[in-house]
Protein backbone atom coordinates (compact mmCIF):
# COMPACT_ATOMS: atom_id res chain seq x y z
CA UNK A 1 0.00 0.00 0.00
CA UNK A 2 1.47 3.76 -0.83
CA UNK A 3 2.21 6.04 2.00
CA UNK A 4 -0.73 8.62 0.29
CA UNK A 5 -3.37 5.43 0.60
CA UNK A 6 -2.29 4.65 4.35
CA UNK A 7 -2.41 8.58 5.22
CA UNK A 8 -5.53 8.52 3.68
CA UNK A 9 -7.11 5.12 4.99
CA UNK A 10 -5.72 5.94 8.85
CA UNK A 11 -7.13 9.57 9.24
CA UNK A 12 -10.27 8.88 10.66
CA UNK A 13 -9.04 6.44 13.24
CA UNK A 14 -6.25 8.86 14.24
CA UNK A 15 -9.11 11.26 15.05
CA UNK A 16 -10.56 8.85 17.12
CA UNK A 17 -7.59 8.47 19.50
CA UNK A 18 -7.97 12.17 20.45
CA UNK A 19 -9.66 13.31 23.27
CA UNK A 20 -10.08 16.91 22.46
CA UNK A 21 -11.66 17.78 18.85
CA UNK A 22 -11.28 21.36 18.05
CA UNK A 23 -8.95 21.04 15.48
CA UNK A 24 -10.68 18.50 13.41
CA UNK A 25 -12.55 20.37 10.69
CA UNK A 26 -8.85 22.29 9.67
CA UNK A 27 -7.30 18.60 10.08
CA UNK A 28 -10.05 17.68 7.27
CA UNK A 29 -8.93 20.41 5.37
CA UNK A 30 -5.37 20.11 5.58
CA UNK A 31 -6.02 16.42 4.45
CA UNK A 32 -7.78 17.74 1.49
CA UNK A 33 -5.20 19.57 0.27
CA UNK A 34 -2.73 16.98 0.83
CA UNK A 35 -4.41 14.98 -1.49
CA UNK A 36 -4.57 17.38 -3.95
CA UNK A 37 -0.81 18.46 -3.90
CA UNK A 38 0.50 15.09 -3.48
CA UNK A 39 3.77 14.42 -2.35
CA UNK A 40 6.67 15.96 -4.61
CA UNK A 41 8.60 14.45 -6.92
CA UNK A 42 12.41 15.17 -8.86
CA UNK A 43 10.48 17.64 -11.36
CA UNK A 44 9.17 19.82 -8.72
CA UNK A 45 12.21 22.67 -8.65
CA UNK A 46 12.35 22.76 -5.15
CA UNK A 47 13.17 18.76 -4.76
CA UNK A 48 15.09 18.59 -8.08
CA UNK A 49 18.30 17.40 -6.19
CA UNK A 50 16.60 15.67 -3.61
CA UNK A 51 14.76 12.14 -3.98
CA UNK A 52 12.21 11.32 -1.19
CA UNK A 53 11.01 7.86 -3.23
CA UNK A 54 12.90 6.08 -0.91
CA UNK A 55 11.04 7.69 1.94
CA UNK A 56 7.42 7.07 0.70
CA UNK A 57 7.84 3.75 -0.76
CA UNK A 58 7.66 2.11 2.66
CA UNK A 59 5.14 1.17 4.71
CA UNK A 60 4.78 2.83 8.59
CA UNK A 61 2.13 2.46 11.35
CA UNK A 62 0.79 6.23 12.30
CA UNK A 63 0.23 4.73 15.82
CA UNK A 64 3.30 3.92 18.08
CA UNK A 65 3.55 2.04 20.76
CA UNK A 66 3.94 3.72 23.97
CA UNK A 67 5.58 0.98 25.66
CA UNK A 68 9.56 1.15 25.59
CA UNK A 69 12.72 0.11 27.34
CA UNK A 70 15.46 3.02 26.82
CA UNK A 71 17.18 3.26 30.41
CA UNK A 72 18.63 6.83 32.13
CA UNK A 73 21.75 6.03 31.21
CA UNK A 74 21.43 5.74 27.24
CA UNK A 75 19.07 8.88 28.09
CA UNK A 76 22.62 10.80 29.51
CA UNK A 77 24.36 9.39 26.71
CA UNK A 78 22.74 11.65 24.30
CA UNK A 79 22.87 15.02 26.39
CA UNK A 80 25.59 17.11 25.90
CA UNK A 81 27.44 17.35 29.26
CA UNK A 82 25.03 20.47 30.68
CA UNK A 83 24.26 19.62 34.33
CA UNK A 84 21.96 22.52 34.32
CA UNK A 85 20.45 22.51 31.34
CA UNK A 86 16.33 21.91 31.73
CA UNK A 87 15.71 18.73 29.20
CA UNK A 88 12.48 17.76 28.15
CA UNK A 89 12.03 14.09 26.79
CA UNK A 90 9.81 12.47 24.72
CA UNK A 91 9.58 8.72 23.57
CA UNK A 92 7.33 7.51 20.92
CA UNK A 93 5.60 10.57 21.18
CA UNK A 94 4.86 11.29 24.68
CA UNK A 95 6.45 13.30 27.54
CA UNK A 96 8.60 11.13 29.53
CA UNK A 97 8.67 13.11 33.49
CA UNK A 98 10.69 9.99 34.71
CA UNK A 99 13.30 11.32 32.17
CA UNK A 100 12.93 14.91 32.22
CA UNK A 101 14.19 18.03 34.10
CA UNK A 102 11.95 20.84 34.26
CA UNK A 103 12.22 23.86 36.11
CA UNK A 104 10.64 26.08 34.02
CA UNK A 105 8.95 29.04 36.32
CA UNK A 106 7.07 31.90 34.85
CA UNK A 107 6.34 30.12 31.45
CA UNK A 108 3.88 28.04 30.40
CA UNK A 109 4.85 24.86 29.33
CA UNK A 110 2.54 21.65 27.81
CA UNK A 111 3.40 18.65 25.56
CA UNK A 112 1.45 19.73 22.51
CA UNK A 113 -0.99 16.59 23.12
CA UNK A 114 -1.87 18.05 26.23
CA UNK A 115 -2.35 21.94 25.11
CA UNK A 116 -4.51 20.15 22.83
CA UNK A 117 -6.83 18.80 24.86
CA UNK A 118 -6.64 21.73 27.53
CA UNK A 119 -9.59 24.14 26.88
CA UNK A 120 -7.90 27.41 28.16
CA UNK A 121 -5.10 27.38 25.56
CA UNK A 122 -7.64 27.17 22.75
CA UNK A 123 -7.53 30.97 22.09
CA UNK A 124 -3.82 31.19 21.86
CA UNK A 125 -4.34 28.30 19.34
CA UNK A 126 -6.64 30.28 17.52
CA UNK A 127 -4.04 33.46 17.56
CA UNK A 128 -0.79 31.53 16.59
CA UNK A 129 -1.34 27.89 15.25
CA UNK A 130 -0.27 27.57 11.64
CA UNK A 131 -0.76 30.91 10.58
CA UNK A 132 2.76 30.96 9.62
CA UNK A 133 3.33 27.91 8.52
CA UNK A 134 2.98 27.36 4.66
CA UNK A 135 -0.57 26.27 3.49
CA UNK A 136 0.87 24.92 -0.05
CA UNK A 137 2.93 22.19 0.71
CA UNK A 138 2.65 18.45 0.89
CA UNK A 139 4.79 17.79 4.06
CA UNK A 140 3.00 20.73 6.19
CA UNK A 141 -0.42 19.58 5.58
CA UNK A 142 0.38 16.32 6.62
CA UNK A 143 1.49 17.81 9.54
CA UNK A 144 -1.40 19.30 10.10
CA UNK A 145 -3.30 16.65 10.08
CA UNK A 146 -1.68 14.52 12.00
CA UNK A 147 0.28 16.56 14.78
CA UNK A 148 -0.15 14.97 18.35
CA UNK A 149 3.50 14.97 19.53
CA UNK A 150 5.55 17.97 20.45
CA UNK A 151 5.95 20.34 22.85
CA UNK A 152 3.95 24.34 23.66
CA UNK A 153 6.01 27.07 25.28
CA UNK A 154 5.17 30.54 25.69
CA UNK A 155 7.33 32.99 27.51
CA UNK A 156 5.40 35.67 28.97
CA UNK A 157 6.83 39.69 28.58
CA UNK A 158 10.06 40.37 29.72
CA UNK A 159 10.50 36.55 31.48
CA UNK A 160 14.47 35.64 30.59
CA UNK A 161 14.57 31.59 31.22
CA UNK A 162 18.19 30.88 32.00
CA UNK A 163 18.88 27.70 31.77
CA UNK A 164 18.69 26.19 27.61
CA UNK A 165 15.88 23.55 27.26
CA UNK A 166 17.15 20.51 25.42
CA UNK A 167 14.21 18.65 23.86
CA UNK A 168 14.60 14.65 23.01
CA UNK A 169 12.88 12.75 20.69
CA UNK A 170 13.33 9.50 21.25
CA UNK A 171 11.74 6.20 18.93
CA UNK A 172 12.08 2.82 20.11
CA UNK A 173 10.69 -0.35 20.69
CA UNK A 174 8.50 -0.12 17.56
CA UNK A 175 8.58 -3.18 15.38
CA UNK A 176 7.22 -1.56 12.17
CA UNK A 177 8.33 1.30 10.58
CA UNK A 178 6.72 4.44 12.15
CA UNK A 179 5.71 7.50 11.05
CA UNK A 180 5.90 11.24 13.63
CA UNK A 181 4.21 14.20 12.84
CA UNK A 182 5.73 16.10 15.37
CA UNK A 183 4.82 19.81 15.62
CA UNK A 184 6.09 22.68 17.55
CA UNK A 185 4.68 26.29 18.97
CA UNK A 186 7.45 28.86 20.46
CA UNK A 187 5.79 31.78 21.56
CA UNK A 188 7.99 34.34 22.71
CA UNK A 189 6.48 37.93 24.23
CA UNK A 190 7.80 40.89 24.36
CA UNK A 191 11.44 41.54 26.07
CA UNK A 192 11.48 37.85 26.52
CA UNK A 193 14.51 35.00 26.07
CA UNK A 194 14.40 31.60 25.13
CA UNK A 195 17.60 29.04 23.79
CA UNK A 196 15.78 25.16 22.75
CA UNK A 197 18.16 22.65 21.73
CA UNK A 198 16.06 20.05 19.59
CA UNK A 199 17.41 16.17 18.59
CA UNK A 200 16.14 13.49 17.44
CA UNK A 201 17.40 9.52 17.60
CA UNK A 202 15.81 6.53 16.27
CA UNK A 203 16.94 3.46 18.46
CA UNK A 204 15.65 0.43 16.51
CA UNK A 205 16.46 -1.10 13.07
CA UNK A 206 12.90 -0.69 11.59
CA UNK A 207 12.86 2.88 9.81
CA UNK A 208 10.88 6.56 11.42
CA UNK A 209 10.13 9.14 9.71
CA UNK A 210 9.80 12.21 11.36
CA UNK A 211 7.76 14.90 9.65
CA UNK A 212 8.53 18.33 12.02
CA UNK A 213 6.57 21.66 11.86
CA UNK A 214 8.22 24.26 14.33
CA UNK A 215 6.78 27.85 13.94
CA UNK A 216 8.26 30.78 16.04
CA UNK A 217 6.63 33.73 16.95
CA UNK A 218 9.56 36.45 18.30
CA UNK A 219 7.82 39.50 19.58
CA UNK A 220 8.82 42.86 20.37
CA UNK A 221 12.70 43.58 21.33
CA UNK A 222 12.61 40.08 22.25
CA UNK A 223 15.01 36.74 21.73
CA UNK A 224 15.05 33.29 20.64
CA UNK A 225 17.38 30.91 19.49
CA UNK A 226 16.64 27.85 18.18
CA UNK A 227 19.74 24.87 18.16
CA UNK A 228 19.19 21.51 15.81
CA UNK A 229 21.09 18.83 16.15
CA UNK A 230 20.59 16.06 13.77
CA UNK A 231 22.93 13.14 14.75
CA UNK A 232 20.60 9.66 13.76
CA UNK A 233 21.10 6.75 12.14
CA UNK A 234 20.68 5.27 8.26
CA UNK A 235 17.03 4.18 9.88
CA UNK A 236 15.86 7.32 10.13
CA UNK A 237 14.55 10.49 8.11
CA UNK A 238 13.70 13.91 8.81
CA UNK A 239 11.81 16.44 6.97
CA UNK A 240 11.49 19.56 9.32
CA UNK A 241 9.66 23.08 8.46
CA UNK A 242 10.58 25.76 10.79
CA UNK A 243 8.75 28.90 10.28
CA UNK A 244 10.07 32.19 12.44
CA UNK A 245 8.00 35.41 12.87
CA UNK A 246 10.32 38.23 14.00
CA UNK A 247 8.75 41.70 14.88
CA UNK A 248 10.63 45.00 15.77
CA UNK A 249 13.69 44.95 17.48
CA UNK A 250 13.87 41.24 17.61
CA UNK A 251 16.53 38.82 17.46
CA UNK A 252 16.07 34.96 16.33
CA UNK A 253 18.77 32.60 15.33
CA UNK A 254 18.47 28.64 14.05
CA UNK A 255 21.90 26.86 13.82
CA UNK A 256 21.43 23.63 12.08
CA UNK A 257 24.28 21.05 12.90
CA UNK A 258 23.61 17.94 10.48
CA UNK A 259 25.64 15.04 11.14
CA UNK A 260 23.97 12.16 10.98
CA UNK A 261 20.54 10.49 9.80
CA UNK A 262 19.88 8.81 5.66
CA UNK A 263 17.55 11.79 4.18
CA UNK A 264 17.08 15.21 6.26
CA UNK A 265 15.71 17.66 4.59
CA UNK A 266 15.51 21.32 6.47
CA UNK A 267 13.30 23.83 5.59
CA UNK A 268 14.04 27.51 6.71
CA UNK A 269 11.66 30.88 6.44
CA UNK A 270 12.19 33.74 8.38
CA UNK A 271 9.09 36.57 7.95
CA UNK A 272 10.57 39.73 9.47
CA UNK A 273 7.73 42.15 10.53
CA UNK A 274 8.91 45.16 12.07
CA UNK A 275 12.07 47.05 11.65
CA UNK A 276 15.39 46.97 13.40
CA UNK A 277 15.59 43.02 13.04
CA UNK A 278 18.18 40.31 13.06
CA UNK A 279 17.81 36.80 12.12
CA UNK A 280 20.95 34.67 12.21
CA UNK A 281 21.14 30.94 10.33
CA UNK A 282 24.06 28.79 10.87
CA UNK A 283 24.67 25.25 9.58
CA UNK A 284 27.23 22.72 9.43
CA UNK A 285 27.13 19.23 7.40
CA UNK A 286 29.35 16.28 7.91
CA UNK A 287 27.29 13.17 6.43
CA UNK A 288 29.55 10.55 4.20
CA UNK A 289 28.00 6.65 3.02
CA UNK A 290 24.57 7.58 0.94
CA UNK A 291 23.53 10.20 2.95
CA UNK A 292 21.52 13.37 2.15
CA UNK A 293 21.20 16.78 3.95
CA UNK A 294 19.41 19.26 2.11
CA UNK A 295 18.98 22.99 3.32
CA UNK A 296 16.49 25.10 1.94
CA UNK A 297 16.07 28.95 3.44
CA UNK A 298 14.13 31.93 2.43
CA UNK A 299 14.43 35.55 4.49
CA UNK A 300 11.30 37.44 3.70
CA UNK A 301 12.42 40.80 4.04
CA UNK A 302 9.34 43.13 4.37
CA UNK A 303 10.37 46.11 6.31
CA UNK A 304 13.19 48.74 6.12
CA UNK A 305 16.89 48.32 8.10
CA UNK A 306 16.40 44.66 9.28
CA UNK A 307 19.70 42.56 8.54
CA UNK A 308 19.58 38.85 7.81
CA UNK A 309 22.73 36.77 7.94
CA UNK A 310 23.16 33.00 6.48
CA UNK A 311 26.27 30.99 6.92
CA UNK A 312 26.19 27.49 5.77
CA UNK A 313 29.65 24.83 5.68
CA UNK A 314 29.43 21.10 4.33
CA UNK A 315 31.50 18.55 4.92
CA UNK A 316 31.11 15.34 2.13
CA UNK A 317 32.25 12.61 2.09
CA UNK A 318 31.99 8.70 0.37
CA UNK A 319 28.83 8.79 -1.96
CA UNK A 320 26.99 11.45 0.26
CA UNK A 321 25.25 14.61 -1.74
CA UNK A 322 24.68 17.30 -0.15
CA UNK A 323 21.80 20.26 -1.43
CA UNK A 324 21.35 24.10 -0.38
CA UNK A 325 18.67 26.68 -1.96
CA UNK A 326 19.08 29.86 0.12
CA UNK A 327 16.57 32.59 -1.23
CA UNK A 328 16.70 36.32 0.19
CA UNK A 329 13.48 38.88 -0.40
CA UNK A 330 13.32 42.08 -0.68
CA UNK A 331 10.20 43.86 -0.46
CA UNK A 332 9.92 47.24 -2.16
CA UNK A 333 9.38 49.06 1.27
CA UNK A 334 12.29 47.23 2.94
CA UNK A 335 14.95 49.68 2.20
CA UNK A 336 18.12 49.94 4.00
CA UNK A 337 18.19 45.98 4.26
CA UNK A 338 21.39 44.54 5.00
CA UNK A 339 21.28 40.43 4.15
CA UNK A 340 24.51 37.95 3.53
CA UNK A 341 24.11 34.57 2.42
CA UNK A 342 26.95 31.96 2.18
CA UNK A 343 27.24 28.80 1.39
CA UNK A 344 30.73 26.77 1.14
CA UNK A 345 31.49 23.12 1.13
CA UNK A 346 34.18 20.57 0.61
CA UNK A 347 34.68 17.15 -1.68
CA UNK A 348 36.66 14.84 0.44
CA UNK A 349 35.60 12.44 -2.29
CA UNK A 350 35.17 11.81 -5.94
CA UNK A 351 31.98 10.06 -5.51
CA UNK A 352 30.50 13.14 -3.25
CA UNK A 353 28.38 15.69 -4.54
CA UNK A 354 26.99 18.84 -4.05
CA UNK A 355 23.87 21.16 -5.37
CA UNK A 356 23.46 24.97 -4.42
CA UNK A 357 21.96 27.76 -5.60
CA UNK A 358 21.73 31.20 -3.14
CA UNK A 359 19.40 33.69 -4.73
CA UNK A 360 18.71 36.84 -4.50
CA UNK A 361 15.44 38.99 -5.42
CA UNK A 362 15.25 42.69 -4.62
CA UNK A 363 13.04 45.43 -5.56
CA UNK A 364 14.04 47.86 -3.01
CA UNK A 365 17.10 50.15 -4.32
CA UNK A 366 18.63 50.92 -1.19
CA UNK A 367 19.97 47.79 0.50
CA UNK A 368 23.24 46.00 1.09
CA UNK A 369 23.07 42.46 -0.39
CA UNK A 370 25.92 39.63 -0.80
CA UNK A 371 25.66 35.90 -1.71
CA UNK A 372 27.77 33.45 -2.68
CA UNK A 373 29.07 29.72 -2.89
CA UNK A 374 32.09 27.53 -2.91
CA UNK A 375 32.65 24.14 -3.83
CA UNK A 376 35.77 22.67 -3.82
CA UNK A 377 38.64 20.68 -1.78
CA UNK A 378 40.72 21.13 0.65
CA UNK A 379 44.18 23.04 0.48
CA UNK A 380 47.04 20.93 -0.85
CA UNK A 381 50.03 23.44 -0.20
CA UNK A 382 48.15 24.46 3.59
CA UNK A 383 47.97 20.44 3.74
CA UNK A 384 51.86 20.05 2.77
CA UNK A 385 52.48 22.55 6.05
CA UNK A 386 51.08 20.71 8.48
CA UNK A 387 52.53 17.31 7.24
CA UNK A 388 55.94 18.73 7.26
CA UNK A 389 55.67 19.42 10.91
CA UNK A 390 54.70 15.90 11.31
CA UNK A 391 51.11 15.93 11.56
CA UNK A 392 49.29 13.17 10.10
CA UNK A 393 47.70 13.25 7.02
CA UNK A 394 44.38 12.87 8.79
CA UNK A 395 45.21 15.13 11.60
CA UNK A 396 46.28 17.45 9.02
CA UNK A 397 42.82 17.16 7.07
CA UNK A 398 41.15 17.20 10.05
CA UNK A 399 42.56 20.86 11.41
CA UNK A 400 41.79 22.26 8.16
CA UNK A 401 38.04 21.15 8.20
CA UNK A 402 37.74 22.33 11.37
CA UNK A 403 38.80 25.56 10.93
CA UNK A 404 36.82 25.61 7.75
CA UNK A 405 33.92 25.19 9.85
CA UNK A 406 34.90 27.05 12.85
CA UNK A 407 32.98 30.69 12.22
CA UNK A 408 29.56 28.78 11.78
CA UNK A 409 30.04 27.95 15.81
CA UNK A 410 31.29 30.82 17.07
CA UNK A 411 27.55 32.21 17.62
CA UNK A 412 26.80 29.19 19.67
CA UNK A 413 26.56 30.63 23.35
CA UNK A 414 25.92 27.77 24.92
CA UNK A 415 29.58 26.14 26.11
CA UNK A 416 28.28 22.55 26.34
CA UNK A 417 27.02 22.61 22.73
CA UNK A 418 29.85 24.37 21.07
CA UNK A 419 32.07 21.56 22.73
CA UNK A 420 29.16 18.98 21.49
CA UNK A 421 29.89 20.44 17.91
CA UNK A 422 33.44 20.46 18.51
CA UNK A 423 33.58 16.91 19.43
CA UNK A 424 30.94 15.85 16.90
CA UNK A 425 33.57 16.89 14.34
CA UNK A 426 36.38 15.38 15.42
CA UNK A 427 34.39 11.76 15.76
CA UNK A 428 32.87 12.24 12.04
CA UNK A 429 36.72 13.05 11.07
CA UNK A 430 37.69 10.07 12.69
CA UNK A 431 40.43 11.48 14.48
CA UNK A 432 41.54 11.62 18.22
CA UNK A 433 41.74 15.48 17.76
CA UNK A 434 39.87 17.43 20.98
CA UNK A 435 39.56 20.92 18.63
């Protein structure tokens, strides 16, 4: 049976399993369109380097089982060293206490099953939920008819939580392949700050799929940064939206750190709505066997002096292809925009690959705009140094990539991530290096 026939054929009966229904006529809806869009193939542009056949081929049940056996300690195994981080974990969907650390105070915070089914936060659903998100596409109508899992957080004017929030998802004990639609609401007021940390990790052989809409709402001369780390397995596939809402005097970053998983494909759009904003996006790729990472960005700029910045490095190696499609806009009222786009990537390999395409489109005459990509290997004369101090020719490699890579962490303000990162690199390297 096709993935479109079991999405189709298990709607109803996923309806049934919830207990609160105020979002079923729009889940219709969503459905409907679905259907009519259909999942896309090599000859839409926007997946013309990237093949998801292999993703919708299989078969996956739409209803895990809650039941599982992951322990605390393969739980600590995945965090990053923070010992006062808060960490929020889910497994096969739902919010695991036993395993979580919250401390959260002046915020309100509910898995997104429970928001759901909690009749007070149905206004703020009315005001935020998916009115960002993008009504065209295959992936976030799915979504939207499906979401269950995921988290709510809303920080209320001028709160400043402290401590990063590192959120787990976490898939095993599942026997078939399984399917998440996990979906995620940020709300952050006025003069507020937030930092989420986000991962993902498949522990079983069968296959998930994890299809993610995150949409951000960054109000008034407040912050929010949003950290993904994508370290998974060849079982597992992610295709995330993440949708950002900035208004005046805002800041919002999302570093995307991609080194593991078969097919992730991340989808970026920042809407800026206000002036005087600054949205940061940061990525780094390391993938190598038949791997795929594929960014794809957009910056709506639609109001004067707001600066955008994009800095994305890739890492390829063995028969691994890697894909970026930054787009900037420039409205016609958004003069005095300042926006830099980058992408730059090494080949360790002949058999790797690499598709990108930054674009630009302006119709304001006023603005200060830059793009620009590299594609290439890595230094042989810079390599020659180092060996003739008697590095290793790994070592050697290995110094070079990582200063290659180096400026798209040195945002990160969080210490145990950057050393994550840091160490991250050095295992996908396969050197003993600590950078």
């Amino acid at each position: 049976m096709s993935l479109n026939e079991q999405i189709l054929n298990n709607h109803n009966e996923f309806l049934s399993t919830l207990r609160h229904r105020f979002l079923d006529e729009t889940r219709v809806v969503a459905l409907e369109k679905f259907q009519k869009v259909g999942f896309p193939t090599k000859k839409d542009e926007e997946y013309k380097y990237t093949n998801i056949k292999e993703i919708i081929e299989k078969d996956y049940s739409f209803f895990p089982k809650e039941s599982h056996h992951i322990t605390r300690e393969q739980v600590d195994e995945l965090r990053l060293g923070e010992e006062n981080f808060d960490s929020i974990v889910f497994i096969n969907g739902f919010l695991r206490k036993e395993f979580s650390t919250i401390s959260i105070e002046n915020a309100e915070f509910l898995s997104f099953n429970y928001a759901l089914n909690d009749e007070k936060h149905k206004d703020v659903f009315d005001h935020y939920f998916n009115t960002i998100a993008a009504k065209d596409l295959a992936f976030t109508n799915l979504n939207e008819a499906y979401c269950k899992h995921g988290f709510f957080l809303k920080v209320p004017k001028n709160v400043i939580i402290e401590k990063p929030i590192h959120i787990f998802y976490l898939s095993q004990n599942q026997e078939e392949n399984t399917i998440y639609n996990t979906r995620n609401l940020l709300i952050v007021e006025e003069g507020a700050k937030v930092e989420i940390i986000e991962s993902h990790h498949n522990f079983d052989t069968s296959y998930v799929f994890t299809n993610s809409v995150t949409e951000i709402f960054t109000h008034q001369n407040a912050k929010a940064d949003w950290h993904k780390l994508q370290n998974d397995n060849d079982t597992s596939y992610l295709v995330d939206h993440t949708f950002a809402k900035q208004e005046r005097d805002s800041l919002t970053t999302v570093n995307t750190f991609s080194f593991g998983g078969k097919i992730i494909r991340n989808n970026l759009d920042f809407i800026h709505n206000g002036q005087n904003i600054n949205s940061f996006m940061n990525g780094i790729t390391i993938i190598g066997k038949n791997q795929l990472v594929d960014h794809h960005t957009a910056v709506h700029h639609n109001q004067p002096n707001c600066e955008s910045y994009q800095n994305y490095k890739g890492i390829f190696k063995d028969q691994s292809h890697g894909v970026f499609n930054g787009k900037v806009f420039v409205d016609k009222l958004a003069q005095k925009t300042n926006a830099y786009q980058q992408n730059n990537n090494v080949l360790l390999s002949e058999g790797a690959s690499i598709d990108t395409k930054p674009q630009l489109e302006i119709f304001a005459d006023d603005v200060k705009c830059s793009h620009g990509c590299t594609v290439g290997q890595l230094n042989k004369d810079a390599l020659f140094y180092l060996r003739a101090r008697g590095i290793s020719k790994k070592e050697a490699q290995a110094l070079l990539l990582f200063a290659f890579a180096n400026d798209a962490i040195q945002n990160i303000d969080i210490e145990p991530l950057k050393e994550k990162i840091s160490k991250l690199l050095s295992e996908k390297l396969e050197v003993g290096i600590e950078f």
